[in-house]
C-alpha atoms as a PDB file:
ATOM      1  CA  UNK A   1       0.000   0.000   0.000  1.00  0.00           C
ATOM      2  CA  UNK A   2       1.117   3.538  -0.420  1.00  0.00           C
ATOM      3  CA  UNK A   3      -0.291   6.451   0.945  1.00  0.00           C
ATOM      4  CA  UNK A   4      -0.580   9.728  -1.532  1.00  0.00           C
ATOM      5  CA  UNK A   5      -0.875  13.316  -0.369  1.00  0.00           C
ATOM      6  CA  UNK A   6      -2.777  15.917  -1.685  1.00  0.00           C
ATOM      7  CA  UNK A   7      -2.441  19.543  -0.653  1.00  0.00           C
ATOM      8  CA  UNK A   8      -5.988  21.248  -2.434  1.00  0.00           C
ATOM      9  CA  UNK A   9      -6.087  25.085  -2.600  1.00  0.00           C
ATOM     10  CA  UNK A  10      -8.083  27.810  -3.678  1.00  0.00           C
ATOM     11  CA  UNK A  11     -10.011  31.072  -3.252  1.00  0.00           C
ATOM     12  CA  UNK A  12     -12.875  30.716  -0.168  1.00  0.00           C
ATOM     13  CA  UNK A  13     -15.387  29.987  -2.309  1.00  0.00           C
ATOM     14  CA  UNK A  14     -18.137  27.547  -3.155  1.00  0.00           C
ATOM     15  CA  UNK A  15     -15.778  25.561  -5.299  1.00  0.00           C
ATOM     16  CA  UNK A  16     -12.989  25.259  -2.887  1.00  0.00           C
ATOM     17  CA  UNK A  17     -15.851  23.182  -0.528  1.00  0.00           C
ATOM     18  CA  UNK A  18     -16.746  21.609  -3.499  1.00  0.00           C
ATOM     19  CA  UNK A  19     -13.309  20.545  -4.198  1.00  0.00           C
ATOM     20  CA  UNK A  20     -12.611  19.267  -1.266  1.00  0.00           C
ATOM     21  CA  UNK A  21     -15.986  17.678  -0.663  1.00  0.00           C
ATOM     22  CA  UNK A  22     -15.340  15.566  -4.297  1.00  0.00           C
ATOM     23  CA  UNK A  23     -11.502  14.620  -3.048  1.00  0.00           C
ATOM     24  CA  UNK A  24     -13.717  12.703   0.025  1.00  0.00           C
ATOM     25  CA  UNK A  25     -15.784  11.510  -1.825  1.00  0.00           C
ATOM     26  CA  UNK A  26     -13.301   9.969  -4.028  1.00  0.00           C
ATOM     27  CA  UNK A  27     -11.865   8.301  -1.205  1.00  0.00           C
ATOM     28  CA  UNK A  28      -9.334  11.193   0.172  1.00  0.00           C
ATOM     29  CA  UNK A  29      -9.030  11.914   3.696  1.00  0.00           C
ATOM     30  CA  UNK A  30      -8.361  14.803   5.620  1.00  0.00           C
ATOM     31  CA  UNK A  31      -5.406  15.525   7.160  1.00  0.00           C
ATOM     32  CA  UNK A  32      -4.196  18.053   9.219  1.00  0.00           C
ATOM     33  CA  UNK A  33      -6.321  21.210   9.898  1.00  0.00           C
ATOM     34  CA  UNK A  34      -7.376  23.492   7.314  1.00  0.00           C
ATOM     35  CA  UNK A  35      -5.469  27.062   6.545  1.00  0.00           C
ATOM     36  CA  UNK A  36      -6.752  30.011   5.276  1.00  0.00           C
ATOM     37  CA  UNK A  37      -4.227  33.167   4.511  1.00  0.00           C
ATOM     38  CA  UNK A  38      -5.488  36.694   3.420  1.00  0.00           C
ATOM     39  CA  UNK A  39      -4.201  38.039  -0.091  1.00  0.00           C
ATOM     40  CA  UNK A  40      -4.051  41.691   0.389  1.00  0.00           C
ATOM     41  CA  UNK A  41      -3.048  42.131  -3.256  1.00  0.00           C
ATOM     42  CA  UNK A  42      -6.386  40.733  -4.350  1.00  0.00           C
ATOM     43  CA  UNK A  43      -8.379  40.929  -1.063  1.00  0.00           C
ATOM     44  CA  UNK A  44      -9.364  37.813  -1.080  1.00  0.00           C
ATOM     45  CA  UNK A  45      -9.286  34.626   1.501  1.00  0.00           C
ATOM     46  CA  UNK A  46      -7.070  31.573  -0.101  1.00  0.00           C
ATOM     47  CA  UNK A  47      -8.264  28.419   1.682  1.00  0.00           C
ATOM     48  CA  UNK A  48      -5.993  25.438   1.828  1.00  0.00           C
ATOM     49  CA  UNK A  49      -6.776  21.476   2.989  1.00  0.00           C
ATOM     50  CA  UNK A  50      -4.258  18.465   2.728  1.00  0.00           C
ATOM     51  CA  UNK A  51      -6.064  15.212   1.994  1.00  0.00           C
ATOM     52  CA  UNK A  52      -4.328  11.546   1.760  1.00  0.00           C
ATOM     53  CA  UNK A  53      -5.346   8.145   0.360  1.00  0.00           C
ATOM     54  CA  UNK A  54      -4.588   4.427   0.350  1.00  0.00           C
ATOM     55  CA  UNK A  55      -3.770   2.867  -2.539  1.00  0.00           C
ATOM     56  CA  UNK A  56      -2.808  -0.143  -3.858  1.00  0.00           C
ATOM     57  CA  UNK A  57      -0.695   1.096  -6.631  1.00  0.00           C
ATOM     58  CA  UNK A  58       3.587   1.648  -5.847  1.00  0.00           C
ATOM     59  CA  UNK A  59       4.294   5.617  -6.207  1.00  0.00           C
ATOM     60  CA  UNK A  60       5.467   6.862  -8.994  1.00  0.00           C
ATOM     61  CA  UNK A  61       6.085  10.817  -9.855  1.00  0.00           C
ATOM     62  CA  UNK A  62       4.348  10.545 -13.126  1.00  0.00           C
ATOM     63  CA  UNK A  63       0.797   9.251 -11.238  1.00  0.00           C
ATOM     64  CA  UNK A  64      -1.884  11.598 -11.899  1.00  0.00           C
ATOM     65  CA  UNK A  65      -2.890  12.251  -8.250  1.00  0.00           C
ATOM     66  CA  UNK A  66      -6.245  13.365  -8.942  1.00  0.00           C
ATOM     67  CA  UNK A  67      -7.120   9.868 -11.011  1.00  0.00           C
ATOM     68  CA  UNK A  68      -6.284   7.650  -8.003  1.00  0.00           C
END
């Protein structure tokens, strides 16, 4: 088994949630706490979330982490 690690990222939006809420339902789990850092060039919230998985598959660099 190997475990992969995600780190997902994104503006604190709708779609961030969504993209994290897909990544469990794909089988991801969270790990860690969340992290959220202001951008006061753009003045908006960046949300971040590390998520991990199980799989049977040895690591490679060229696996597509999102297809596992």
């Amino acid at each position: 088994m190997t475990t992969l690690y995600r780190f997902l990222s994104g503006d604190e939006t709708s779609a961030f949630c969504h993209k994290v809420s897909n990544s469990l339902a794909e089988g991801w789990t969270l790990y860690g706490s969340p992290t959220q850092t202001f951008d006061a060039e753009s003045g908006e919230v960046r949300c971040g979330q590390a998520v991990i998985k199980e799989v049977a598959a040895e690591y490679s660099p060229d696996m597509k982490l999102g297809e596992q």
